[in-house]
PDB file of N, CA and C in Angstrom:
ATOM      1  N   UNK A   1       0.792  12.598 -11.107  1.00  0.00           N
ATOM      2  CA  UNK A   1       0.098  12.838  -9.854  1.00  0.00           C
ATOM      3  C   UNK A   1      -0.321  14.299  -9.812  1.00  0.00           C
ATOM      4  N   UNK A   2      -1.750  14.495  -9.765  1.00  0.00           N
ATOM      5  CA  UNK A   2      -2.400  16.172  -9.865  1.00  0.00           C
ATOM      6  C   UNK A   2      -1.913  16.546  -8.646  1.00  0.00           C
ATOM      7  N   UNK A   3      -1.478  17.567  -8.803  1.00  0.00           N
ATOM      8  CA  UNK A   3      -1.329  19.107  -7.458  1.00  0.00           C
ATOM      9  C   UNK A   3      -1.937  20.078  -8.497  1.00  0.00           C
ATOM     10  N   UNK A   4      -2.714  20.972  -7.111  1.00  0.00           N
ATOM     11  CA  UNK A   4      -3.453  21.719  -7.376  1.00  0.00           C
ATOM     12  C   UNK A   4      -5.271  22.033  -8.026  1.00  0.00           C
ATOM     13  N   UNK A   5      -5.431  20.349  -7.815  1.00  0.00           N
ATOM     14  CA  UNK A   5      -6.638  20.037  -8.694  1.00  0.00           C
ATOM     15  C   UNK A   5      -7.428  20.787  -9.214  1.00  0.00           C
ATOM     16  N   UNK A   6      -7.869  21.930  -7.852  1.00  0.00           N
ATOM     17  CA  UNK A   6      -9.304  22.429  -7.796  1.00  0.00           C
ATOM     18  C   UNK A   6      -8.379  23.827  -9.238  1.00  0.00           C
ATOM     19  N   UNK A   7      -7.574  24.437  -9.457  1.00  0.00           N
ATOM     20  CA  UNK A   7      -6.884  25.177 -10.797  1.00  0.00           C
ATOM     21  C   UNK A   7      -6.735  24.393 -11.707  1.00  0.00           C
ATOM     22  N   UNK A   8      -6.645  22.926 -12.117  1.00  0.00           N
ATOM     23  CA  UNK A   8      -6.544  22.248 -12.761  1.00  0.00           C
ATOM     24  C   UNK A   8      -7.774  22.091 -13.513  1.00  0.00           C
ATOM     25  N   UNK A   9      -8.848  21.627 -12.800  1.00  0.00           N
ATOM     26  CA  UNK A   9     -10.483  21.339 -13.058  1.00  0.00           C
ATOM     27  C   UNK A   9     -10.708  22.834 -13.635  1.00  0.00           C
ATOM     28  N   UNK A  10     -10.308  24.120 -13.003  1.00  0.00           N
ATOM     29  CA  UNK A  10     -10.800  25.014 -13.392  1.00  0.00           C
ATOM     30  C   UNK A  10     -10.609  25.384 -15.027  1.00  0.00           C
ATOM     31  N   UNK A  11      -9.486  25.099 -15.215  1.00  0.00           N
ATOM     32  CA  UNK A  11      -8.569  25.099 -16.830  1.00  0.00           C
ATOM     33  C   UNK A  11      -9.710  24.204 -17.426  1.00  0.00           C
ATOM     34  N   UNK A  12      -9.703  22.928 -17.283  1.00  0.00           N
ATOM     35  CA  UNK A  12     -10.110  22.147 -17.929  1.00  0.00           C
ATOM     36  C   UNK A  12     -11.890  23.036 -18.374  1.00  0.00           C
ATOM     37  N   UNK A  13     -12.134  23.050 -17.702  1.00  0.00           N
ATOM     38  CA  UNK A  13     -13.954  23.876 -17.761  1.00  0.00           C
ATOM     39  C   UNK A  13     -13.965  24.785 -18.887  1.00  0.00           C
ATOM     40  N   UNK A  14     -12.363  25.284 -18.317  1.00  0.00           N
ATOM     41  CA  UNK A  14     -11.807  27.365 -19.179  1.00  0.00           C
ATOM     42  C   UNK A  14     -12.186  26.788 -20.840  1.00  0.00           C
ATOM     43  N   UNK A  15     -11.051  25.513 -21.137  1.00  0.00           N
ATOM     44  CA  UNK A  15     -10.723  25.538 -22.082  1.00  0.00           C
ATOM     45  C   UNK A  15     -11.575  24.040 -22.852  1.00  0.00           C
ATOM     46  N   UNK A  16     -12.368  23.767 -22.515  1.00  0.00           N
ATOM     47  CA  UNK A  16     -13.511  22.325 -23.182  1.00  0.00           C
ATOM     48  C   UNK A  16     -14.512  23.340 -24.126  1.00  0.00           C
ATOM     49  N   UNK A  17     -14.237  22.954 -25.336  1.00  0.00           N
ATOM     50  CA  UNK A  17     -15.786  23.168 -25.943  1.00  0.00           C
ATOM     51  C   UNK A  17     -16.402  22.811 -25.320  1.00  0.00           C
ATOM     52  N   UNK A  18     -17.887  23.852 -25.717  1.00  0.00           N
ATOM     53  CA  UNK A  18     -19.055  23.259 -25.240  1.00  0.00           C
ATOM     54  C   UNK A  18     -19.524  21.994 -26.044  1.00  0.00           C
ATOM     55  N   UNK A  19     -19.873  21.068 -25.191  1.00  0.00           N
ATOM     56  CA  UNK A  19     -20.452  19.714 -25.453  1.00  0.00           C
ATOM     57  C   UNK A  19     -19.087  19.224 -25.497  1.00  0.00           C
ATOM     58  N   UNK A  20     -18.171  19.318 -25.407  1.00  0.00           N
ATOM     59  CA  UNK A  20     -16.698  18.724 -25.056  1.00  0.00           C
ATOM     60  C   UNK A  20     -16.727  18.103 -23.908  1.00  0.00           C
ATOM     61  N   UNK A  21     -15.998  16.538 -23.780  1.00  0.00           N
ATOM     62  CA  UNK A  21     -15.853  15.333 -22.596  1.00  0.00           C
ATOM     63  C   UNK A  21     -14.478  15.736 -21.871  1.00  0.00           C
ATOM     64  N   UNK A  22     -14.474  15.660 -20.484  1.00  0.00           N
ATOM     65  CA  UNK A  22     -13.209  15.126 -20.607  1.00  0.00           C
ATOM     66  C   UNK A  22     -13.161  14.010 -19.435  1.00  0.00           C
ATOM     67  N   UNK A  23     -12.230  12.754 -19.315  1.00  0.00           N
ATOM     68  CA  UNK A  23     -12.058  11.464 -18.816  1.00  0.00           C
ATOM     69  C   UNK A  23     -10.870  11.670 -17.387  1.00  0.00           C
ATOM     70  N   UNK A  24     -11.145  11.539 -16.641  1.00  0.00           N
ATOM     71  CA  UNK A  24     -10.411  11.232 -15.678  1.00  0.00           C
ATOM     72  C   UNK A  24     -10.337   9.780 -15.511  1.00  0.00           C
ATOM     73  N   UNK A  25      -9.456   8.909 -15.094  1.00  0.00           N
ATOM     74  CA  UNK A  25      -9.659   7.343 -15.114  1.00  0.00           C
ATOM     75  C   UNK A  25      -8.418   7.078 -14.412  1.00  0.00           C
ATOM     76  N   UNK A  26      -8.278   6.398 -13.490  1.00  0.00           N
ATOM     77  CA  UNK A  26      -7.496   5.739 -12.412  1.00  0.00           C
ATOM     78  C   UNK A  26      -8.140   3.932 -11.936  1.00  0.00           C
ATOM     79  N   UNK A  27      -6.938   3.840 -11.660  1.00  0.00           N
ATOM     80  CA  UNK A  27      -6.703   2.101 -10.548  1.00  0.00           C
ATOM     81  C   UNK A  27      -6.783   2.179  -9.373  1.00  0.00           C
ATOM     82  N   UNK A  28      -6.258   1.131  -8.964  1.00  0.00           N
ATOM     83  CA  UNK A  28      -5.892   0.830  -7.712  1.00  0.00           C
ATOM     84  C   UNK A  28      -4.617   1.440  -7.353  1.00  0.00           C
ATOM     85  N   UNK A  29      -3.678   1.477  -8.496  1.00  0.00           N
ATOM     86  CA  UNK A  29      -2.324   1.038  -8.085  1.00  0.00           C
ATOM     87  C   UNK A  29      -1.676   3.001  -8.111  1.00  0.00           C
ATOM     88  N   UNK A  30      -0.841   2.525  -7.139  1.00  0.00           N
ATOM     89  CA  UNK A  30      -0.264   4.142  -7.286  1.00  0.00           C
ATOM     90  C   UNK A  30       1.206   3.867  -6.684  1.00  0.00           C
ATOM     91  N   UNK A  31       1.875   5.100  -6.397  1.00  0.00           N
ATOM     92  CA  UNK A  31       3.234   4.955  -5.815  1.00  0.00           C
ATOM     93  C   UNK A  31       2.943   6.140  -4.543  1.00  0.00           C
ATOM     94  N   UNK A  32       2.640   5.301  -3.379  1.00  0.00           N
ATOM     95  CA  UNK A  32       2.484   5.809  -2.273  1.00  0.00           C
ATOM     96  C   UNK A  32       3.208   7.553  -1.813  1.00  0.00           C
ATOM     97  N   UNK A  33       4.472   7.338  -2.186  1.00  0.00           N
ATOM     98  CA  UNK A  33       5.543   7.999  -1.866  1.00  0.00           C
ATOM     99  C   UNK A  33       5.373   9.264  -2.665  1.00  0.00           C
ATOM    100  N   UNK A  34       4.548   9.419  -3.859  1.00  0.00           N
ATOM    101  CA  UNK A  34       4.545  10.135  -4.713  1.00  0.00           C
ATOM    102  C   UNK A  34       2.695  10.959  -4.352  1.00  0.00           C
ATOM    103  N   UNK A  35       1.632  10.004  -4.110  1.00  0.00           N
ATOM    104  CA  UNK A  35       0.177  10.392  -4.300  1.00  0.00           C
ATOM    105  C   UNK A  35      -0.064  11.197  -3.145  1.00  0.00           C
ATOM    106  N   UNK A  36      -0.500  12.011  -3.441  1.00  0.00           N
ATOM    107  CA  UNK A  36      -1.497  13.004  -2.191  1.00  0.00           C
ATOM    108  C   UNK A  36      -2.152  12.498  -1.061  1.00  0.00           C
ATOM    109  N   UNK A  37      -1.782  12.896   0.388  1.00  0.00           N
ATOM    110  CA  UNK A  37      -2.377  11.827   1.184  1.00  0.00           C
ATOM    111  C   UNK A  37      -3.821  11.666   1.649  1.00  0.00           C
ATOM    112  N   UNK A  38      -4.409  12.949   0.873  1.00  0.00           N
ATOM    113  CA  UNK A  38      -6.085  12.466   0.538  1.00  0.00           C
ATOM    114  C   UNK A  38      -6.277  11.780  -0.541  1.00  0.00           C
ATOM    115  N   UNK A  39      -5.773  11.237  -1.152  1.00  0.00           N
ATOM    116  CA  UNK A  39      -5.834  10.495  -2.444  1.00  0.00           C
ATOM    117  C   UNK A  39      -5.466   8.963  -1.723  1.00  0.00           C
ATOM    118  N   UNK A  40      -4.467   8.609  -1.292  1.00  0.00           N
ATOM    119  CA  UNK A  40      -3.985   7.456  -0.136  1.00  0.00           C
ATOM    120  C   UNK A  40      -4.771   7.021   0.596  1.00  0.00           C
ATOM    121  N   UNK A  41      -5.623   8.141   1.132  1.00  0.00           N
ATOM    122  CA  UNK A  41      -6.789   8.061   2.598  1.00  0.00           C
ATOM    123  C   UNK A  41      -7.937   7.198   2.174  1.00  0.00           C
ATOM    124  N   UNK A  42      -8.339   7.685   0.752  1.00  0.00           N
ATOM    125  CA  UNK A  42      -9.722   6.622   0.196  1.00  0.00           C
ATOM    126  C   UNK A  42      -9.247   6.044  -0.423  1.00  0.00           C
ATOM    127  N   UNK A  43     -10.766   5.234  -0.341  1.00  0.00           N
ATOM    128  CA  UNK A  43     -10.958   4.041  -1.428  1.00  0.00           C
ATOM    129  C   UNK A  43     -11.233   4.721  -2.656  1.00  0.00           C
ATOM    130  N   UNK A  44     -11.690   3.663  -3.469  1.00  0.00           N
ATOM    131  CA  UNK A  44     -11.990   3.789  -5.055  1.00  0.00           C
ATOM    132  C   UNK A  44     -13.256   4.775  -4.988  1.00  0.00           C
ATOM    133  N   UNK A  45     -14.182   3.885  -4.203  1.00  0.00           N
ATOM    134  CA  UNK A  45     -15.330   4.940  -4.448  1.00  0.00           C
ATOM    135  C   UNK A  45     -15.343   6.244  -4.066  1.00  0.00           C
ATOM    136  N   UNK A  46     -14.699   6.635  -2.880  1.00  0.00           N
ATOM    137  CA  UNK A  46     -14.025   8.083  -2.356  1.00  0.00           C
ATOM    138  C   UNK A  46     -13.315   8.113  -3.210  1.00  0.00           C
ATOM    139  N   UNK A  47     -12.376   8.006  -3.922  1.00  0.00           N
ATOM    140  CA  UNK A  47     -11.701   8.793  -4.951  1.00  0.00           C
ATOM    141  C   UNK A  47     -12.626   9.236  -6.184  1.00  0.00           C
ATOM    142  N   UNK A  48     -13.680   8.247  -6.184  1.00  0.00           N
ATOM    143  CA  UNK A  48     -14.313   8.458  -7.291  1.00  0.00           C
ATOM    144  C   UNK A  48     -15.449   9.962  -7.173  1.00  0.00           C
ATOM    145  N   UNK A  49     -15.673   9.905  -6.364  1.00  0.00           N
ATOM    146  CA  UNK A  49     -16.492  10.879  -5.354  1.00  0.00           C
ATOM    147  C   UNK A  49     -15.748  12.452  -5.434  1.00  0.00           C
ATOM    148  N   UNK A  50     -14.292  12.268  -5.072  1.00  0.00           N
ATOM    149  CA  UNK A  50     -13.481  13.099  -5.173  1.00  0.00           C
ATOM    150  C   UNK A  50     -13.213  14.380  -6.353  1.00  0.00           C
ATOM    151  N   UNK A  51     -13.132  12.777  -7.492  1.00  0.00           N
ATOM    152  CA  UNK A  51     -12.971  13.553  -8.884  1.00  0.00           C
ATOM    153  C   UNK A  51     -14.104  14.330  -9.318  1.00  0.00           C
ATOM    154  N   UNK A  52     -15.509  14.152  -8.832  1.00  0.00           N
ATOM    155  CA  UNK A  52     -16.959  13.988  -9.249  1.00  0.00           C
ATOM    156  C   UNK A  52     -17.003  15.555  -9.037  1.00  0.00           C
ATOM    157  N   UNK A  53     -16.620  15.824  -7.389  1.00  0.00           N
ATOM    158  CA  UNK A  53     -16.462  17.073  -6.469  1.00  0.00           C
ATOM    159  C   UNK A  53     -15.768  17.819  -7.071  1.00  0.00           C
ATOM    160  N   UNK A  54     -14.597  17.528  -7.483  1.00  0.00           N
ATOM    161  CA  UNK A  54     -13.331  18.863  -8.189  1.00  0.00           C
ATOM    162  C   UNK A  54     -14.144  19.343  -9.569  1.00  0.00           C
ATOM    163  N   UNK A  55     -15.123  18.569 -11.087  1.00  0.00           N
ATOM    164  CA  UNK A  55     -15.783  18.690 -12.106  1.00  0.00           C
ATOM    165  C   UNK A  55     -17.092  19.988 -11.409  1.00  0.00           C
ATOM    166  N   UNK A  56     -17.979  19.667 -10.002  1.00  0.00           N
ATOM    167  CA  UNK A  56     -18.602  20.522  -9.761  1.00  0.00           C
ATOM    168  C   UNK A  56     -18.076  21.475  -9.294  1.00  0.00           C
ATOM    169  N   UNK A  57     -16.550  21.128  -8.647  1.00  0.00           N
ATOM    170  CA  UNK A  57     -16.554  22.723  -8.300  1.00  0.00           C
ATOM    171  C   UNK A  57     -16.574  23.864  -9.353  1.00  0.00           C
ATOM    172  N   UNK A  58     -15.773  22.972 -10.260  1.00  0.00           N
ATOM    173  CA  UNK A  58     -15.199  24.146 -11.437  1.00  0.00           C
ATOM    174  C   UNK A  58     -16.911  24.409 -11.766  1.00  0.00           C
ATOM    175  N   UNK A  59     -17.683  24.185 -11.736  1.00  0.00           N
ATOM    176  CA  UNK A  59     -18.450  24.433 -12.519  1.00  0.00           C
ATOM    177  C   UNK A  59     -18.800  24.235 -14.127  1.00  0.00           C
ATOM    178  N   UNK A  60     -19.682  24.783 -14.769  1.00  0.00           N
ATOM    179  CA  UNK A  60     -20.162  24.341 -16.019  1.00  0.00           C
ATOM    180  C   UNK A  60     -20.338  23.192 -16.897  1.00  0.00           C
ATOM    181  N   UNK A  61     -20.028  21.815 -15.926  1.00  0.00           N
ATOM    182  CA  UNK A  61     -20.192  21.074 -16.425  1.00  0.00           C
ATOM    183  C   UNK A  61     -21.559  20.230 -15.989  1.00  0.00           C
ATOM    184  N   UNK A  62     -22.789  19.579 -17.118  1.00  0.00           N
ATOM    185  CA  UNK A  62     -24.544  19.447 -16.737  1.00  0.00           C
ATOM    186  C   UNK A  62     -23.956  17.883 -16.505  1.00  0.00           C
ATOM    187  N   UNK A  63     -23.097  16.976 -17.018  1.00  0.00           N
ATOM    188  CA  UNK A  63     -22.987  15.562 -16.784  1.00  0.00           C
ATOM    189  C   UNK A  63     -22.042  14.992 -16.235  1.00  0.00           C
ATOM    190  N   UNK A  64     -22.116  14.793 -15.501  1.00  0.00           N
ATOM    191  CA  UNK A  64     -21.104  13.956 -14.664  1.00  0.00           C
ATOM    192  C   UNK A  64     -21.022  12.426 -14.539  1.00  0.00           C
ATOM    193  N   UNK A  65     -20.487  11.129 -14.696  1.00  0.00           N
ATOM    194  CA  UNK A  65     -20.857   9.888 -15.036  1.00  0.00           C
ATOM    195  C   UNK A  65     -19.573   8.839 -14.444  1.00  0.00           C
ATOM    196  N   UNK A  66     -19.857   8.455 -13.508  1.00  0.00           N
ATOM    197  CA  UNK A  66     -18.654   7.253 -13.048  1.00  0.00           C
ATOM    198  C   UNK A  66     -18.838   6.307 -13.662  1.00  0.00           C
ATOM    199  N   UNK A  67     -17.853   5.689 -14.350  1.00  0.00           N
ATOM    200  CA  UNK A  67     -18.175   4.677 -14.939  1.00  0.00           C
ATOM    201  C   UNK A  67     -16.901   3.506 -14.628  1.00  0.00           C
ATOM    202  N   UNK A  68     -17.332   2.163 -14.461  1.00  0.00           N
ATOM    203  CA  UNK A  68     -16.474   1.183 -14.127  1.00  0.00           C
ATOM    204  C   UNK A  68     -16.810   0.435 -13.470  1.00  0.00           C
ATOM    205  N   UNK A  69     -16.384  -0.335 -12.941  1.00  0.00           N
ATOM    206  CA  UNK A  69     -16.260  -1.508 -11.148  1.00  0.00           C
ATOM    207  C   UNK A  69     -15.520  -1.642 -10.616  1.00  0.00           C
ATOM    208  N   UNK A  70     -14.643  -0.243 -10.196  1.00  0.00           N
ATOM    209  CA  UNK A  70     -13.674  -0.318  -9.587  1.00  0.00           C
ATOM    210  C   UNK A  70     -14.160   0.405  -8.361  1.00  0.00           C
ATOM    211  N   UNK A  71     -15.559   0.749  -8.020  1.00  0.00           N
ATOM    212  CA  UNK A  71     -15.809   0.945  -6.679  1.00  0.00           C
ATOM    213  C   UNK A  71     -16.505  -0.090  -6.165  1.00  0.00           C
ATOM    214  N   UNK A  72     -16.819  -1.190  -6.590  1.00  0.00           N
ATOM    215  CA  UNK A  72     -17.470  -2.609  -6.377  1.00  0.00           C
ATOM    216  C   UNK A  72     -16.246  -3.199  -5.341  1.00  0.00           C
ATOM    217  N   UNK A  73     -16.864  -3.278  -4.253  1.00  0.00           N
ATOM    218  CA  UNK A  73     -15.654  -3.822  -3.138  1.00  0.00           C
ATOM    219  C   UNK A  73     -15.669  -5.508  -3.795  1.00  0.00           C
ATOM    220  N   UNK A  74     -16.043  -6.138  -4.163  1.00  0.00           N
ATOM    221  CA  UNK A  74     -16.249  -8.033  -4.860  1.00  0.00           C
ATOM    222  C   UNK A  74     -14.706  -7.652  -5.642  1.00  0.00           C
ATOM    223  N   UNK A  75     -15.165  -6.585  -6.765  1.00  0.00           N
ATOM    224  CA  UNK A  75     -13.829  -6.399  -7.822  1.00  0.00           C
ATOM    225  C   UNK A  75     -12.585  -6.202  -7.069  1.00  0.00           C
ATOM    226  N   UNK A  76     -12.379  -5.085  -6.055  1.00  0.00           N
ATOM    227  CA  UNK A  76     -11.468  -5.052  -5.305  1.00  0.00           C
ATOM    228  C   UNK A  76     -11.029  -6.037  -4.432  1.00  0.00           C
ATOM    229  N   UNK A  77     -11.369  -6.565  -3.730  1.00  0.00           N
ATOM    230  CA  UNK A  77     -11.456  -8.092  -2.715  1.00  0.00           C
ATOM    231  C   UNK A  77     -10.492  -8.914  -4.156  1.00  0.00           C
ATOM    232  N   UNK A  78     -10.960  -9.070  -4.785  1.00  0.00           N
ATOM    233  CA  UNK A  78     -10.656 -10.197  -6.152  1.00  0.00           C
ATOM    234  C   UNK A  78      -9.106  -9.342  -6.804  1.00  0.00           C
ATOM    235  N   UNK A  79      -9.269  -8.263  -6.910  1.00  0.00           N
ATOM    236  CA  UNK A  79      -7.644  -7.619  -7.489  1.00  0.00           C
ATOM    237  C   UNK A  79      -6.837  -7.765  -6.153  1.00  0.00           C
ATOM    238  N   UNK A  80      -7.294  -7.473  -4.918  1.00  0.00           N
ATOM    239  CA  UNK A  80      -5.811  -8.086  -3.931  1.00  0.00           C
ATOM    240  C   UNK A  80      -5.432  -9.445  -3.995  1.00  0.00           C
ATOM    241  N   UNK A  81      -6.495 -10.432  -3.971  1.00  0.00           N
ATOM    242  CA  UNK A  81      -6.002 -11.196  -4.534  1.00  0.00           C
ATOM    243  C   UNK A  81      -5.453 -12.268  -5.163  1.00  0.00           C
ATOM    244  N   UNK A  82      -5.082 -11.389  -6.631  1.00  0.00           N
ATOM    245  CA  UNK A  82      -5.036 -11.824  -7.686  1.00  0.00           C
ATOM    246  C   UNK A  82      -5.465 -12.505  -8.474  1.00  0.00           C
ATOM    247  N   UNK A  83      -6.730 -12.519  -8.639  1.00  0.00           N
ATOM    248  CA  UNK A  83      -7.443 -13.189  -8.985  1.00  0.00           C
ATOM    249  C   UNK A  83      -8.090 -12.587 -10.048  1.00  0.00           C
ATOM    250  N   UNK A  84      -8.394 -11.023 -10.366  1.00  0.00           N
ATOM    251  CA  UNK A  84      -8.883 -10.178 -11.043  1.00  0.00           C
ATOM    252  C   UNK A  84      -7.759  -9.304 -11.590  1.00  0.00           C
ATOM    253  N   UNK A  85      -8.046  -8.594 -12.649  1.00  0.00           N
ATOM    254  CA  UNK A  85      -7.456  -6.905 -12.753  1.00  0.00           C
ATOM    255  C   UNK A  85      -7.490  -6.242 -12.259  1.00  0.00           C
ATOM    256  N   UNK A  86      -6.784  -4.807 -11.848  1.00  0.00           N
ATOM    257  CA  UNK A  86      -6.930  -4.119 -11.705  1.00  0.00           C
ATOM    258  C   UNK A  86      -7.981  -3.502 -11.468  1.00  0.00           C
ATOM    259  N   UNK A  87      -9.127  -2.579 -10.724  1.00  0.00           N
ATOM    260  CA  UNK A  87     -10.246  -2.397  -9.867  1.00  0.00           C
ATOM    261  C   UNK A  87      -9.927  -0.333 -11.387  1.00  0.00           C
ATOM    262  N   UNK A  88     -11.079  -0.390 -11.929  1.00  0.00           N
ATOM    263  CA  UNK A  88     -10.549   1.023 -12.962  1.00  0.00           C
ATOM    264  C   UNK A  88     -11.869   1.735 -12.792  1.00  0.00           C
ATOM    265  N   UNK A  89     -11.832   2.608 -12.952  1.00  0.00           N
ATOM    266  CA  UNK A  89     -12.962   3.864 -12.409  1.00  0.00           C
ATOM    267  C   UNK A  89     -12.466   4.570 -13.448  1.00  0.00           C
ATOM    268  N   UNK A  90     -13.878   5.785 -14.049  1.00  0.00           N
ATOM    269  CA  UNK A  90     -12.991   6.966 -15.228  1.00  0.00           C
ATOM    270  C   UNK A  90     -14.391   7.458 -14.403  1.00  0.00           C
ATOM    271  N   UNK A  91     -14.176   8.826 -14.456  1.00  0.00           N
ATOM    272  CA  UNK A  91     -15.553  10.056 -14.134  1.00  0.00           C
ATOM    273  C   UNK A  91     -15.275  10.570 -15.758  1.00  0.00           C
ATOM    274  N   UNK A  92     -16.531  10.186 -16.586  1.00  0.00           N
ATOM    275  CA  UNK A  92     -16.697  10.986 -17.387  1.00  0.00           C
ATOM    276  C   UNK A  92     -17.337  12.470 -17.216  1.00  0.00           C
ATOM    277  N   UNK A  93     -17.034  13.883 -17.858  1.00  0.00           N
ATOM    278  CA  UNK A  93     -17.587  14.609 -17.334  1.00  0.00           C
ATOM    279  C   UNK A  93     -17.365  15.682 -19.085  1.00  0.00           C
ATOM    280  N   UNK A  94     -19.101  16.068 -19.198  1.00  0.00           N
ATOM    281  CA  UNK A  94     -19.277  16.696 -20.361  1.00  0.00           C
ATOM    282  C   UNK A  94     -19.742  18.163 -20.200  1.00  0.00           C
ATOM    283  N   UNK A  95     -19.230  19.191 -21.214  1.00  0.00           N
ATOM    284  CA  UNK A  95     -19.264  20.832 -20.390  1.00  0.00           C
ATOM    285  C   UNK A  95     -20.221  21.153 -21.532  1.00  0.00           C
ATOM    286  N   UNK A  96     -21.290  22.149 -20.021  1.00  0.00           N
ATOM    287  CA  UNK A  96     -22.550  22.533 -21.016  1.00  0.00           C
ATOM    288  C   UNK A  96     -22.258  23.101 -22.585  1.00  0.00           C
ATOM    289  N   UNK A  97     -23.878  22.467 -22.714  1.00  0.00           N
ATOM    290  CA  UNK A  97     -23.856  23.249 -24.124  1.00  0.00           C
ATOM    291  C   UNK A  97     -23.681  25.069 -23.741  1.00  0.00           C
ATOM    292  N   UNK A  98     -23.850  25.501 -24.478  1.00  0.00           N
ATOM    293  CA  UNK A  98     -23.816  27.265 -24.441  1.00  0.00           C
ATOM    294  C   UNK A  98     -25.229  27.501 -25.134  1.00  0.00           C
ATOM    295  N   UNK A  99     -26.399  28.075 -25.134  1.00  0.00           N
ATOM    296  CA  UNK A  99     -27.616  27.745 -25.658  1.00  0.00           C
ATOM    297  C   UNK A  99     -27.707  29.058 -26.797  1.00  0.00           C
ATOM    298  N   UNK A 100     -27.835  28.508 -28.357  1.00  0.00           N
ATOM    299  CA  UNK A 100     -27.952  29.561 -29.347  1.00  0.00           C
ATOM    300  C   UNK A 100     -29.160  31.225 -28.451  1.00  0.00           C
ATOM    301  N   UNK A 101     -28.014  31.975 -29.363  1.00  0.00           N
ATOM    302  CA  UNK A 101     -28.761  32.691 -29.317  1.00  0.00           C
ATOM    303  C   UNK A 101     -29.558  34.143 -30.430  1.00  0.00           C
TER     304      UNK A 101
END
């Protein structure tokens, strides 16, 4: 469970080669008792939104990319239930090139 995100994202930016990915990817499922209660507060697609926000803050990264159907309320409706998997979201997010010089 991230504390501190927005220093976290920042590292991650510090230390990605350029043209380097990195994957954030989450569920549905969490342990209440343990997750951040803005993390608790949204849905999938607000969380997804979330992660999208912490990649721009840090800056330097040109691509940002949600990828999944785990903000598709049908998929979610269908994982309560049980009828589906798990509802999975990843924000791919790739850090600029650095341009020769």
């Amino acid at each position: 469970y991230l504390e501190e995100a927005e220093m976290v994202f920042a590292d991650l930016q510090r230390i990605l080669k350029p043209g380097g990915s990195c994957i954030v990817s989450f569920t549905n499922r969490f342990f209440y008792e343990k997750a951040l209660s803005g993390w608790v507060e949204r849905g999938m697609a607000e969380r997804a939104r979330l992660v999208t926000d912490y990649f721009r803050a840090a800056g330097g990264f040109d691509k940002i990319d949600v990828r999944g159907d785990g903000t598709n309320v049908f998929t979610q409706l269908l994982s309560v239930g049980g009828i589906a998997g798990d509802p999975f979201v990843a924000v791919v997010a790739t850090k600029e090139n650095v341009p020769l010089s």
